[in-house]
N, C-alpha and C. Protein backbone atom coordinates (compact mmCIF):
# COMPACT_ATOMS: atom_id res chain seq x y z
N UNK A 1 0.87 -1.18 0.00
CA UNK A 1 0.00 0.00 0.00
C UNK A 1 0.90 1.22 0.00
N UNK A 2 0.70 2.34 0.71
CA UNK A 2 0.92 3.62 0.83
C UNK A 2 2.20 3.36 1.45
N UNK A 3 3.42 4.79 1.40
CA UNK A 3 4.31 4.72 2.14
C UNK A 3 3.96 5.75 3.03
N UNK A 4 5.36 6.62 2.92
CA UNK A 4 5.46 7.54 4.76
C UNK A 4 3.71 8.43 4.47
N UNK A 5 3.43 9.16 5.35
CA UNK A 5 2.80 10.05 5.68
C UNK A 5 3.30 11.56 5.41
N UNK A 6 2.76 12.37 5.34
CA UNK A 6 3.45 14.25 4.86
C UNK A 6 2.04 14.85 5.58
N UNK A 7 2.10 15.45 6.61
CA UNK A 7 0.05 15.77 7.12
C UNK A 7 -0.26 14.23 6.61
N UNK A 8 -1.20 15.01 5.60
CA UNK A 8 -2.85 13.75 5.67
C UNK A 8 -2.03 13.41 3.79
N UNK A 9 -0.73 13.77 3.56
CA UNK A 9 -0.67 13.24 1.73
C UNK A 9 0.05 11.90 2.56
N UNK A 10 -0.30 11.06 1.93
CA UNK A 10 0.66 9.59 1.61
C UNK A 10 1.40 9.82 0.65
N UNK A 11 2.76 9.34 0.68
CA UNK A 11 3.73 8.72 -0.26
C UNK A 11 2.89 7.80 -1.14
N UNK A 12 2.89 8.34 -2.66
CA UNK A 12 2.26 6.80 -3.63
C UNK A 12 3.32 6.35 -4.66
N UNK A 13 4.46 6.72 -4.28
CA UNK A 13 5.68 6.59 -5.34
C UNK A 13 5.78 5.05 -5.64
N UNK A 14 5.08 4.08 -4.50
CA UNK A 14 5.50 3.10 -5.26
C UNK A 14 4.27 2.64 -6.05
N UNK A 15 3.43 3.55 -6.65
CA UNK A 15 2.71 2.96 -7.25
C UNK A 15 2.64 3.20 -8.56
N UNK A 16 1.93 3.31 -10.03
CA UNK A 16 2.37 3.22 -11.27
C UNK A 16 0.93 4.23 -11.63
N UNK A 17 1.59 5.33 -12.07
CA UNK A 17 0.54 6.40 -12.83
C UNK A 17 -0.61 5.40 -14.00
N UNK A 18 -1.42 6.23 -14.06
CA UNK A 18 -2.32 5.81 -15.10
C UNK A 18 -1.94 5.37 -16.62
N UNK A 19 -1.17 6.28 -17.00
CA UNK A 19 -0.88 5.47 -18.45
C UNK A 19 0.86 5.15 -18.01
N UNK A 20 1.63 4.41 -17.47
CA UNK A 20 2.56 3.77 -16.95
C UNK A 20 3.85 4.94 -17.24
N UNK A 21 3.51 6.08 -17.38
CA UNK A 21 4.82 7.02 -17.34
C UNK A 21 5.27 7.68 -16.36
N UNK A 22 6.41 7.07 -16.01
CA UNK A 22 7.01 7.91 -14.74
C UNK A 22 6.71 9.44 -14.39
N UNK A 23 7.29 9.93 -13.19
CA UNK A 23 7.02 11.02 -12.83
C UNK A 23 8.18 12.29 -13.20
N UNK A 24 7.73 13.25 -13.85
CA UNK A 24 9.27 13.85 -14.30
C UNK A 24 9.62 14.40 -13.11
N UNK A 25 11.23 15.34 -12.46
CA UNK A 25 11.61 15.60 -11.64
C UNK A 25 10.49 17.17 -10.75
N UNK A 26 10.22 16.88 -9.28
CA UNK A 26 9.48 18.06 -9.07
C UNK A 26 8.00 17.41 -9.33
N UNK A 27 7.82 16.05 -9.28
CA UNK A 27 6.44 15.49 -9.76
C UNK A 27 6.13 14.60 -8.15
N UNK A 28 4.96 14.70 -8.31
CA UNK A 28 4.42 13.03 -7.24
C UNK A 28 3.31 12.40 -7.69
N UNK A 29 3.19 11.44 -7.76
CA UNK A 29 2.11 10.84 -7.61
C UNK A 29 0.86 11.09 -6.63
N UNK A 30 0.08 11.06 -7.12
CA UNK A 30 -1.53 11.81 -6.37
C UNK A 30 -2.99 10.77 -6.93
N UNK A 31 -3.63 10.49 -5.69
CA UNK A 31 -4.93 9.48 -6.24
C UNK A 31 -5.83 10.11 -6.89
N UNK A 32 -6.90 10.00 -8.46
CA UNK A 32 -7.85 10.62 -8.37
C UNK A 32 -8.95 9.43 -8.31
N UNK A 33 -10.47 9.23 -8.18
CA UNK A 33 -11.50 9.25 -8.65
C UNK A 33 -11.47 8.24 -10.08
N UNK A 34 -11.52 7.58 -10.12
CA UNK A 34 -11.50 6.93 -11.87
C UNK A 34 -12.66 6.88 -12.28
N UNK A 35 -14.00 7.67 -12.08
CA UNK A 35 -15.21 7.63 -12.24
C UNK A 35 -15.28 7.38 -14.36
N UNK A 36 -16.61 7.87 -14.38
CA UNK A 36 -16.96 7.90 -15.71
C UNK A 36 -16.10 9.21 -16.35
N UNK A 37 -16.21 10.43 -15.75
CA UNK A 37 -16.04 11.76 -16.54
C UNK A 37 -14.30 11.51 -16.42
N UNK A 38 -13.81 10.92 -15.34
CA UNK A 38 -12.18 11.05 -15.09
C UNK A 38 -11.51 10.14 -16.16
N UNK A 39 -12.50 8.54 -16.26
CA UNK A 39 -11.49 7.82 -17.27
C UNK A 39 -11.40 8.48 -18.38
N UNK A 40 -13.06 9.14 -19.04
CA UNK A 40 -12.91 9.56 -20.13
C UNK A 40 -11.84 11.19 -20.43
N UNK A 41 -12.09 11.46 -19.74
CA UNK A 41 -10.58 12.62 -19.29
C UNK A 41 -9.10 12.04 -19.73
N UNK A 42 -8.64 11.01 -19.46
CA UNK A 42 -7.84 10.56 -18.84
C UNK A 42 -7.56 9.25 -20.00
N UNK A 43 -8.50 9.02 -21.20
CA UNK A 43 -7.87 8.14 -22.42
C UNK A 43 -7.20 9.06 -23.69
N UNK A 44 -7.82 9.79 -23.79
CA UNK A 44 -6.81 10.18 -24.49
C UNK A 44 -5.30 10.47 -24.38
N UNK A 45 -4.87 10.55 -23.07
CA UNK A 45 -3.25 10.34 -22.62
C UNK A 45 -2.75 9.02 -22.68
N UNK A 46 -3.42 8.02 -22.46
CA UNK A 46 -2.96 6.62 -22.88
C UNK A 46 -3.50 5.92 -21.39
N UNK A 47 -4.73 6.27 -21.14
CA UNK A 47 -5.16 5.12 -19.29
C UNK A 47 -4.66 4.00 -20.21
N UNK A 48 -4.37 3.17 -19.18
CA UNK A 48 -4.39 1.77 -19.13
C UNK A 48 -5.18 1.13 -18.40
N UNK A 49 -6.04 0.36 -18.26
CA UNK A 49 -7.00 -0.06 -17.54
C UNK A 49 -6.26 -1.04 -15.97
N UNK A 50 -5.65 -1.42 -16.60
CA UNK A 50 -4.49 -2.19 -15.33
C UNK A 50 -3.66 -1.48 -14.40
N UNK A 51 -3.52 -0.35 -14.85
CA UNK A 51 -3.29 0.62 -13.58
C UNK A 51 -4.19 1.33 -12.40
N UNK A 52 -5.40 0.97 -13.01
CA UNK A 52 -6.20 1.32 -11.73
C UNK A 52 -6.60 0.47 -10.90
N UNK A 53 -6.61 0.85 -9.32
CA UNK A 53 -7.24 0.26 -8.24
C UNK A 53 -8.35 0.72 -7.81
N UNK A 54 -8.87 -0.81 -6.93
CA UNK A 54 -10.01 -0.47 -6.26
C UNK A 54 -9.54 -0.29 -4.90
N UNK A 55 -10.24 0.84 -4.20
CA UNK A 55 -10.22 0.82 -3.37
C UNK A 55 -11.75 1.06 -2.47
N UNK A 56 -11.50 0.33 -0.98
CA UNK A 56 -12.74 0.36 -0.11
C UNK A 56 -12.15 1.18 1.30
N UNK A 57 -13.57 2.05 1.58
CA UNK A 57 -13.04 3.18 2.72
C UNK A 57 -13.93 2.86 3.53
N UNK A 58 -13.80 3.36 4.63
CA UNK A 58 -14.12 2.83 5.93
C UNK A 58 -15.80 2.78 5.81
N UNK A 59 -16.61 1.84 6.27
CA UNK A 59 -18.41 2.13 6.37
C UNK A 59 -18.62 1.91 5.39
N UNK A 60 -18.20 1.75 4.42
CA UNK A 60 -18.90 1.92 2.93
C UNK A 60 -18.10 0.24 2.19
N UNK A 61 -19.40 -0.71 1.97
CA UNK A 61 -18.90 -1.98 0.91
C UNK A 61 -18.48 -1.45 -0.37
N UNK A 62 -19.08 -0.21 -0.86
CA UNK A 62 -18.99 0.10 -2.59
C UNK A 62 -17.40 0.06 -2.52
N UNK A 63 -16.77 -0.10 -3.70
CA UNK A 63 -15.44 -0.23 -3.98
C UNK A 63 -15.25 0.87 -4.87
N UNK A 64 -14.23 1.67 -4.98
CA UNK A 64 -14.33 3.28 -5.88
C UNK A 64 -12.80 3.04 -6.81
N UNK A 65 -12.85 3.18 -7.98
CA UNK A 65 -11.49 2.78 -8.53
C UNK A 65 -10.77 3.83 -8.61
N UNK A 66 -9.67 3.87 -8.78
CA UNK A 66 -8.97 4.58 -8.17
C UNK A 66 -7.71 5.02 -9.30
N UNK A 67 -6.99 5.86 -9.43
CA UNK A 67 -6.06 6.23 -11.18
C UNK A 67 -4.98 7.26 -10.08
N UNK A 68 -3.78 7.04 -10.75
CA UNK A 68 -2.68 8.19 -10.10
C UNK A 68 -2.37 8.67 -10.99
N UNK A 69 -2.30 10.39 -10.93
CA UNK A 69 -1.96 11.25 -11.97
C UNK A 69 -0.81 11.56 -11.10
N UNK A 70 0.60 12.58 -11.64
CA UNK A 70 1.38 13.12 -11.74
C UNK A 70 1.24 14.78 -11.62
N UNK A 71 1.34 15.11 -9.64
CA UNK A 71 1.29 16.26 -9.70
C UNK A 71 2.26 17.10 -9.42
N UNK A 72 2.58 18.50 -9.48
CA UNK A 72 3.67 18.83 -8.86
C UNK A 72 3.82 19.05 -6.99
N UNK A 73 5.12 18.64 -6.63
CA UNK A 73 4.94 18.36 -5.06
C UNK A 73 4.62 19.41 -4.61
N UNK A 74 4.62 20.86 -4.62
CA UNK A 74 3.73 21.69 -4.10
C UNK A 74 2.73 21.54 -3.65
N UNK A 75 1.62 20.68 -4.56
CA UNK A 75 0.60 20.57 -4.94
C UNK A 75 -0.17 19.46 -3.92
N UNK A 76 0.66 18.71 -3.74
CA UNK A 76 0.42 16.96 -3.02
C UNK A 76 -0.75 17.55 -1.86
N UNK A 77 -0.57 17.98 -1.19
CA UNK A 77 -1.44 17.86 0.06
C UNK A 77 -2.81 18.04 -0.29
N UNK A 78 -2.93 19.43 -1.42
CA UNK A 78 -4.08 20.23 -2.13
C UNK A 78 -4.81 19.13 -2.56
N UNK A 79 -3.60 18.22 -3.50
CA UNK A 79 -4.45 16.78 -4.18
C UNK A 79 -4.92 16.23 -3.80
N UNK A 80 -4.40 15.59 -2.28
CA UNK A 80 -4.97 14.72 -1.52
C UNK A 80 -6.22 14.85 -1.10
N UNK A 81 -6.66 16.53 -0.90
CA UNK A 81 -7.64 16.88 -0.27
C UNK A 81 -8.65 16.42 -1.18
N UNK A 82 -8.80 17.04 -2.38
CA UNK A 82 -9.30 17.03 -3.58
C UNK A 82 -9.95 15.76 -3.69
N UNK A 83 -8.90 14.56 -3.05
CA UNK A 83 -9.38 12.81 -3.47
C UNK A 83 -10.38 12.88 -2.39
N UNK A 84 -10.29 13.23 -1.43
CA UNK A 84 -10.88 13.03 -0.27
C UNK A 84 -11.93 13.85 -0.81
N UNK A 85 -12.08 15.07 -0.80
CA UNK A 85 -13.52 15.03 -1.38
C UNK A 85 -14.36 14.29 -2.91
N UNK A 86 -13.47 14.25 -3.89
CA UNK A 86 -14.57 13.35 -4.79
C UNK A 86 -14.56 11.91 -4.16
N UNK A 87 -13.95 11.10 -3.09
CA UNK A 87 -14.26 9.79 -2.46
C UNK A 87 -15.61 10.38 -2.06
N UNK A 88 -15.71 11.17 -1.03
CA UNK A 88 -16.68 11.29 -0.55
C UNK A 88 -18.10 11.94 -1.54
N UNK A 89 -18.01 12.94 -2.26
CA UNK A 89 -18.68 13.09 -3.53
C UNK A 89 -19.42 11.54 -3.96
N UNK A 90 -18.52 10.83 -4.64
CA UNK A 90 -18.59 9.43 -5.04
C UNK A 90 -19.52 8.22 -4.84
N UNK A 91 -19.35 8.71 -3.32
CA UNK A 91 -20.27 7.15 -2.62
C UNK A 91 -21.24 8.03 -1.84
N UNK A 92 -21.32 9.04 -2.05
CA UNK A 92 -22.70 9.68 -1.40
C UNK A 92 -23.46 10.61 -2.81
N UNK A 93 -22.70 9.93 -3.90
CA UNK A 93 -23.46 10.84 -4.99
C UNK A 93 -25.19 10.77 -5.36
N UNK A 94 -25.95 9.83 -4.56
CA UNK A 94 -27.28 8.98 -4.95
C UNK A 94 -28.06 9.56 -3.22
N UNK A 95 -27.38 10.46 -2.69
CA UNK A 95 -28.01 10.81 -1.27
C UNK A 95 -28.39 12.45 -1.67
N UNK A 96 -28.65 13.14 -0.86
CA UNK A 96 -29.31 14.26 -1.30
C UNK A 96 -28.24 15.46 -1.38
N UNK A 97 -27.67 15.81 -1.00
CA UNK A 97 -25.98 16.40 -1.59
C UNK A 97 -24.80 15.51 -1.78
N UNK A 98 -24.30 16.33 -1.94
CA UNK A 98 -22.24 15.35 -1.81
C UNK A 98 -21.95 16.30 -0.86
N UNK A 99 -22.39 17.52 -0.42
CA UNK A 99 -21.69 18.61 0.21
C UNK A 99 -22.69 18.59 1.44
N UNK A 100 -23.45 17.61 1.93
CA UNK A 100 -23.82 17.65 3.46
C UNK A 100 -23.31 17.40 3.95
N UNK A 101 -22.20 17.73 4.45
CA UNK A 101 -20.65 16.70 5.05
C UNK A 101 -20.73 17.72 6.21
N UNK A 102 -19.46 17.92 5.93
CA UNK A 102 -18.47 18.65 7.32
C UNK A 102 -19.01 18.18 8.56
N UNK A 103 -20.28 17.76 8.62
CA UNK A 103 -20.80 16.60 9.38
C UNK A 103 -20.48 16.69 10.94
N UNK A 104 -19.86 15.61 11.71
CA UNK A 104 -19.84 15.71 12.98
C UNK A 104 -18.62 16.39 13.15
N UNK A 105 -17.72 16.20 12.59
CA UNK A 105 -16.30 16.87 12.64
C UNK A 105 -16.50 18.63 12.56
N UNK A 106 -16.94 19.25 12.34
CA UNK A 106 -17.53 20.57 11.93
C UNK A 106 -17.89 20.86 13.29
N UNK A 107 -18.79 20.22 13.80
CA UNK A 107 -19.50 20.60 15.17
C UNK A 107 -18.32 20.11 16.12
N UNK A 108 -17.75 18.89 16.26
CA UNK A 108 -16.29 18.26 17.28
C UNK A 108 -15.70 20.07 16.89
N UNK A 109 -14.87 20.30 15.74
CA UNK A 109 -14.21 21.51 15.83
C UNK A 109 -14.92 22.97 16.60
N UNK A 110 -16.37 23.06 16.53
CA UNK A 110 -17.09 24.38 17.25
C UNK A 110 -16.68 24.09 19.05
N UNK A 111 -17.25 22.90 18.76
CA UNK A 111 -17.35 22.37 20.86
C UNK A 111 -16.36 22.17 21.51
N UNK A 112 -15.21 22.22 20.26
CA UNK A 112 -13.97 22.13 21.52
C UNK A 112 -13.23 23.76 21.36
N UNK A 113 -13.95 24.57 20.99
CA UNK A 113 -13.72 25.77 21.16
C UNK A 113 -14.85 26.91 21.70
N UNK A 114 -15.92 25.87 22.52
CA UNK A 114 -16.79 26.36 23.39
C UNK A 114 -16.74 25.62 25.11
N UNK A 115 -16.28 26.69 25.61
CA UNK A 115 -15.56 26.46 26.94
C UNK A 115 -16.74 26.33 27.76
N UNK A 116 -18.37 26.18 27.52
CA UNK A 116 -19.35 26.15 28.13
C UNK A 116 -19.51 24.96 27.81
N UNK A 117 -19.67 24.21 26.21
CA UNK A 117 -20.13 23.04 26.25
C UNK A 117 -19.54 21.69 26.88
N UNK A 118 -19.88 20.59 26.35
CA UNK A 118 -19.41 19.75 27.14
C UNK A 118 -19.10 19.11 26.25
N UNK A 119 -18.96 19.40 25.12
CA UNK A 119 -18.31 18.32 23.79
C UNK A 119 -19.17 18.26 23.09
N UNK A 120 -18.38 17.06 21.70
CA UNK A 120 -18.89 16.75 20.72
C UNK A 120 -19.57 15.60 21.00
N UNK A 121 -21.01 15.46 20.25
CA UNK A 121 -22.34 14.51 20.83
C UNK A 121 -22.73 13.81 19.55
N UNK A 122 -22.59 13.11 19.10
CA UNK A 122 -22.35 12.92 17.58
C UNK A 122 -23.83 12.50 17.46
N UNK A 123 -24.97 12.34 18.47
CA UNK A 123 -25.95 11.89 18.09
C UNK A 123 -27.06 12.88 17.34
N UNK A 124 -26.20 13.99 17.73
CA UNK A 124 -26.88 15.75 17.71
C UNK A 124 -26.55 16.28 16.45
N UNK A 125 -26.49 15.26 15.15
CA UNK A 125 -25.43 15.77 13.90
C UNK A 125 -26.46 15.47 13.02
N UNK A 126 -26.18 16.04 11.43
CA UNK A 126 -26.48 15.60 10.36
C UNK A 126 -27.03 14.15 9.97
N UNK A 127 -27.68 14.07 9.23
CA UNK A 127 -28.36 12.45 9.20
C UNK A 127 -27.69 12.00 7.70
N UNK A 128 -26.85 12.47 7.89
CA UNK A 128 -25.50 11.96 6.43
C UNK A 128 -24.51 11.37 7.24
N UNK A 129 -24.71 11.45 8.94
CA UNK A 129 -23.15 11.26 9.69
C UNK A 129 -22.54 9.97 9.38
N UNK A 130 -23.56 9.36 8.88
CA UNK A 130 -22.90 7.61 8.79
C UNK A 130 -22.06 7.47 7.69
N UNK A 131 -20.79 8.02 6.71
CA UNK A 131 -20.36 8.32 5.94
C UNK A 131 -18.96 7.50 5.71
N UNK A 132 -18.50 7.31 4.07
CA UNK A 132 -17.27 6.90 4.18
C UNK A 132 -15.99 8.35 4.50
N UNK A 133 -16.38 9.15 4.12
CA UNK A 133 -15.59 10.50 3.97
C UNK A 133 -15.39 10.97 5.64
N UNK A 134 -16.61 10.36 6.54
CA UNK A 134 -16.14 11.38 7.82
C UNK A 134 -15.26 9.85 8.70
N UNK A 135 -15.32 8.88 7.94
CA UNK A 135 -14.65 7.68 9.03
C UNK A 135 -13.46 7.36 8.46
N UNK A 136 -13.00 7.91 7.59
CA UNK A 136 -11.64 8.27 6.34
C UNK A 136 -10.88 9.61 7.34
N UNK A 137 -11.54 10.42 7.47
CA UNK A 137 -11.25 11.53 7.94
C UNK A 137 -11.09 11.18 9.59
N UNK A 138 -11.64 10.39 10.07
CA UNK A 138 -11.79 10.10 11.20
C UNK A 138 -10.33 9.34 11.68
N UNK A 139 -10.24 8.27 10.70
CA UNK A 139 -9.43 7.45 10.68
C UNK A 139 -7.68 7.87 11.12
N UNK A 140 -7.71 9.21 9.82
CA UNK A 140 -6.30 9.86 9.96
C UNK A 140 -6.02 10.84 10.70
N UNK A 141 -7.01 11.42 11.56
CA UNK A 141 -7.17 11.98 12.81
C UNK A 141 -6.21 11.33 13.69
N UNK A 142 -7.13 9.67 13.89
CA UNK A 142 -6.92 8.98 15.04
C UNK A 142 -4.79 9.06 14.69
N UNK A 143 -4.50 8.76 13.81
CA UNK A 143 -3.13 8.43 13.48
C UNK A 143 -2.08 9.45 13.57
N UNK A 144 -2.83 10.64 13.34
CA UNK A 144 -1.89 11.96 13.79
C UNK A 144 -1.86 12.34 15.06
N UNK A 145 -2.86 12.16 15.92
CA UNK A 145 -3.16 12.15 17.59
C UNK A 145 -1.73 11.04 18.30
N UNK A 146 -2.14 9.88 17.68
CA UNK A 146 -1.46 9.05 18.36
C UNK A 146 -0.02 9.39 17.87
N UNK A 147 0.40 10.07 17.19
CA UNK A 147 1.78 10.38 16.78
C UNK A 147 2.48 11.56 18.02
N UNK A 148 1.21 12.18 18.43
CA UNK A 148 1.56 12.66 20.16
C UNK A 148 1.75 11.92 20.85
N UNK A 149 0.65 11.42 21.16
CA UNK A 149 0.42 10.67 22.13
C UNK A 149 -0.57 9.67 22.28
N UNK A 150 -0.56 8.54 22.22
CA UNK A 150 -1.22 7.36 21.79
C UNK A 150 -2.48 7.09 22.26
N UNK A 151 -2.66 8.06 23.67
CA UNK A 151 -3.60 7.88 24.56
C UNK A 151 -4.60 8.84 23.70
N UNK A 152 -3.89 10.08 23.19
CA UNK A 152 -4.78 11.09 22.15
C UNK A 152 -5.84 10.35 21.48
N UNK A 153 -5.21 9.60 20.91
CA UNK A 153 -6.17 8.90 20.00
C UNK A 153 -7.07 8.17 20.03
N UNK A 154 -6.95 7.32 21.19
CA UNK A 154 -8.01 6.67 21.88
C UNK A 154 -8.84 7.46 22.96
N UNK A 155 -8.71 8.77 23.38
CA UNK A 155 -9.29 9.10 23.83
C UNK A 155 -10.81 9.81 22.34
N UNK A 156 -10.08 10.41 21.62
CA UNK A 156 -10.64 11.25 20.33
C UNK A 156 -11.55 9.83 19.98
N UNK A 157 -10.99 8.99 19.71
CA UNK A 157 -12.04 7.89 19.12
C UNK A 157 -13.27 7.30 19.52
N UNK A 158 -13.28 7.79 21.18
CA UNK A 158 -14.18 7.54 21.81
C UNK A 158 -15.19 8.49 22.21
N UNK A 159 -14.52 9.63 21.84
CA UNK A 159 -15.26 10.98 21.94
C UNK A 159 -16.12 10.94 20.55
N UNK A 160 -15.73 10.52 19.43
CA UNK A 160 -16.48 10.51 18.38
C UNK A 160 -17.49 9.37 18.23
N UNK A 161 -17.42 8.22 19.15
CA UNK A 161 -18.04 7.32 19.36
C UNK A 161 -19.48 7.73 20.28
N UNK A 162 -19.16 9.08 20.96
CA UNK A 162 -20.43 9.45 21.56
C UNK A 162 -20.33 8.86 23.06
N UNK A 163 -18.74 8.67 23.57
CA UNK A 163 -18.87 8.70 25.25
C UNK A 163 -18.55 10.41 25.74
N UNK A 164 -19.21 10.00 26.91
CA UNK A 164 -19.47 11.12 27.90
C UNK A 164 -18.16 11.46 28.28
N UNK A 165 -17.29 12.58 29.00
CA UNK A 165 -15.77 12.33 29.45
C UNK A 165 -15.97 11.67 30.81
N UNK A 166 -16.90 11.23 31.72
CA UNK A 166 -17.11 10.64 32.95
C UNK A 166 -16.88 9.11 32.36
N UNK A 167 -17.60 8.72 31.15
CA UNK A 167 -17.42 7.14 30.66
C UNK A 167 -15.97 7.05 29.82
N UNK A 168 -15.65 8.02 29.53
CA UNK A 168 -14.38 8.08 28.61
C UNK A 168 -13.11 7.89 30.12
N UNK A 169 -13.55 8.48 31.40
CA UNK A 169 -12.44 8.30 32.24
C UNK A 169 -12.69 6.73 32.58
N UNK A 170 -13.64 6.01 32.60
CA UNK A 170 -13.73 4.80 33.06
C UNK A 170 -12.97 3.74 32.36
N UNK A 171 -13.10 4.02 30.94
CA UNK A 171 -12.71 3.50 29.88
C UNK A 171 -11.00 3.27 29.63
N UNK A 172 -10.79 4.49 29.69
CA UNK A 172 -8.89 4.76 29.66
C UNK A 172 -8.85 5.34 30.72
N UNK A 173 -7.22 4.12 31.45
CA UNK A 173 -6.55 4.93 32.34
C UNK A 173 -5.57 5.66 32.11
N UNK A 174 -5.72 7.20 32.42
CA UNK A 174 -5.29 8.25 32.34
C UNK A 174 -4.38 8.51 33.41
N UNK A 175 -4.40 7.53 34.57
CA UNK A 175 -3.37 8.13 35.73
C UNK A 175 -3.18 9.76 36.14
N UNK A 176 -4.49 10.13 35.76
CA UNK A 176 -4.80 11.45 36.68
C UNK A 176 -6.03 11.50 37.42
N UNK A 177 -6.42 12.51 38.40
CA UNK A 177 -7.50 12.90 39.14
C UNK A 177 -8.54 13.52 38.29
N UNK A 178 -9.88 13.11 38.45
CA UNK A 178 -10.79 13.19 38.09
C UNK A 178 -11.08 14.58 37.21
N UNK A 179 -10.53 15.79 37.87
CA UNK A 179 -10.35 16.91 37.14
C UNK A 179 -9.54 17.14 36.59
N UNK A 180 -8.40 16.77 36.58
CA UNK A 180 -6.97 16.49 35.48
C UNK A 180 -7.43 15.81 34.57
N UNK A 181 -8.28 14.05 34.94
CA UNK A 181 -8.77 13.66 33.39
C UNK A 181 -9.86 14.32 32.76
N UNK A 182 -10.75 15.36 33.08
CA UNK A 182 -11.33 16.20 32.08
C UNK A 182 -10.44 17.26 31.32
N UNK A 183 -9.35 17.86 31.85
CA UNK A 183 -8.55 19.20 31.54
C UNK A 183 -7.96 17.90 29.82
N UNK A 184 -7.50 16.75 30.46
CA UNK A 184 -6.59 15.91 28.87
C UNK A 184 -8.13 15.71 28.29
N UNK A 185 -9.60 15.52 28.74
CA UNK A 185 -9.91 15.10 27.30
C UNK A 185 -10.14 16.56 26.51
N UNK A 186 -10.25 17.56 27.53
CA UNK A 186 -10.48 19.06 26.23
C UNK A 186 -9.43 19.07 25.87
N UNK A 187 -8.29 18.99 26.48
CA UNK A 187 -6.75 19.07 25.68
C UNK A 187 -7.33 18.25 24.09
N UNK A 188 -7.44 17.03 24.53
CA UNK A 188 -7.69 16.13 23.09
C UNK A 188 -8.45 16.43 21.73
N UNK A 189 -9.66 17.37 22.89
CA UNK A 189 -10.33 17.98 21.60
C UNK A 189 -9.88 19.09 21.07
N UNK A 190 -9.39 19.88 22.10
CA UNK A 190 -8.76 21.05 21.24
C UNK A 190 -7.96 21.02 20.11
N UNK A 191 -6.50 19.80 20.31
CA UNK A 191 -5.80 19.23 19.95
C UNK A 191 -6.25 18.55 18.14
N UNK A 192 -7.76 17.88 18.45
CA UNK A 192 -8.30 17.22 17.32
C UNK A 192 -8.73 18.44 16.56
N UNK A 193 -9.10 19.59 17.14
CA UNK A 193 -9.97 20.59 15.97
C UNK A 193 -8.82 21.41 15.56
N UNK A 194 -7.56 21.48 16.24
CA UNK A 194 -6.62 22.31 15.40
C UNK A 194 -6.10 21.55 14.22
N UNK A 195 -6.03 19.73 14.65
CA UNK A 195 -5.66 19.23 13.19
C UNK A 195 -6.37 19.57 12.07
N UNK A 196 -7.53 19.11 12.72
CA UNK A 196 -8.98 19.27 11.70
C UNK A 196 -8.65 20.65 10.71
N UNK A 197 -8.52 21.81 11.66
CA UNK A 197 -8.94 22.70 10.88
C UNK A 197 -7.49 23.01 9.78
N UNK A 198 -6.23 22.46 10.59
CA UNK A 198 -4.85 22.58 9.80
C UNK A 198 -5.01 21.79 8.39
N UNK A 199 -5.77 20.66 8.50
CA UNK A 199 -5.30 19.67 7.28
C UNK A 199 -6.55 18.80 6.68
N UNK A 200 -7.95 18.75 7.27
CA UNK A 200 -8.71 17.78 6.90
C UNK A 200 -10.03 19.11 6.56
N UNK A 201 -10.50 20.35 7.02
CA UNK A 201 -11.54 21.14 6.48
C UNK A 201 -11.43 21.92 5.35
């Protein structure tokens, strides 16, 4: 699969562009979408049909194929974003937007920058929340958290799961006092909505 991490771009160098031509210098590899409008985009340069993958994202059985174009590395993170939204576009194209998203993550980012509330409640969200795009997004959250701190991540995962921070202290031991383990789980959220808003909105 994928190599290192860069933010939320993966390394795809070891994988083989759409019509099998290397990357010239100052290039990367970037996933798009291999839908209908992209292959047909994308034959007249020479697709090869054997260069594309399927791929499956989190919640979702549909399988979405998948083509690597050649972008410049400037560009990589922008791209990535880009995949991440036509994935999500993609498998929610037959629901009533592609753009009802920003979803629970939108509200997680408001509540951990409201010092009154008590968090993110995921039951209190959009009725799109069940999504491949927000458990994709969810996913590489959890992996940049735990690149702090491991406990980050399992705490965030459970916060998006819809525990309380009283069931979230029961859950993980935190080896602090009851008001120390509320101060780490807002740490966590704060922590999750600055990624959010750095690299995944």
């Amino acid at each position: 699969m994928a190599k290192n991490r860069d933010n939320h771009y993966t390394d795809f160098s070891n994988r083989t562009s759409f019509n099998g031509i290397p990357c010239r210098p100052g290039q990367v590899l970037a996933p798009v979408v291999a839908d209908e409008e992209m292959t047909t985009t994308l034959k007249p340069y020479g697709l090869i049909w054997d260069n594309l993958e399927s791929w499956t994202f989190p919640r979702s059985a549909e399988k979405v194929s998948v083509a690597f174009i050649p972008v410049e590395e400037a560009e990589k993170e922008a791209a990535m974003k880009d995949f991440n939204y036509q994935a999500h576009a993609y498998l929610c194209r037959f629901k009533k937007t592609a753009e009802d998203d920003h979803l629970s993550l939108e509200k997680f980012a408001e509540d951990a920058e409201d010092e009154d509330g008590e968090g993110y409640d995921p039951t209190g969200t959009t009725k799109n929340e069940d999504n491949a795009f927000t458990y994709m997004v969810v996913d590489m959250l959890v992996e940049d958290l735990n690149k702090q701190n491991p406990l980050y991540g399992q705490v965030f995962r459970l916060l998006f799961d819809g525990y309380k921070k009283g069931e979230i202290l029961k859950e993980v031991d935190l080896g602090k006092e009851k008001s120390q383990g509320y101060e780490f789980i807002k740490k966590v959220q704060t922590e999750a909505a600055k990624l959010y808003d750095k690299s995944y909105r």
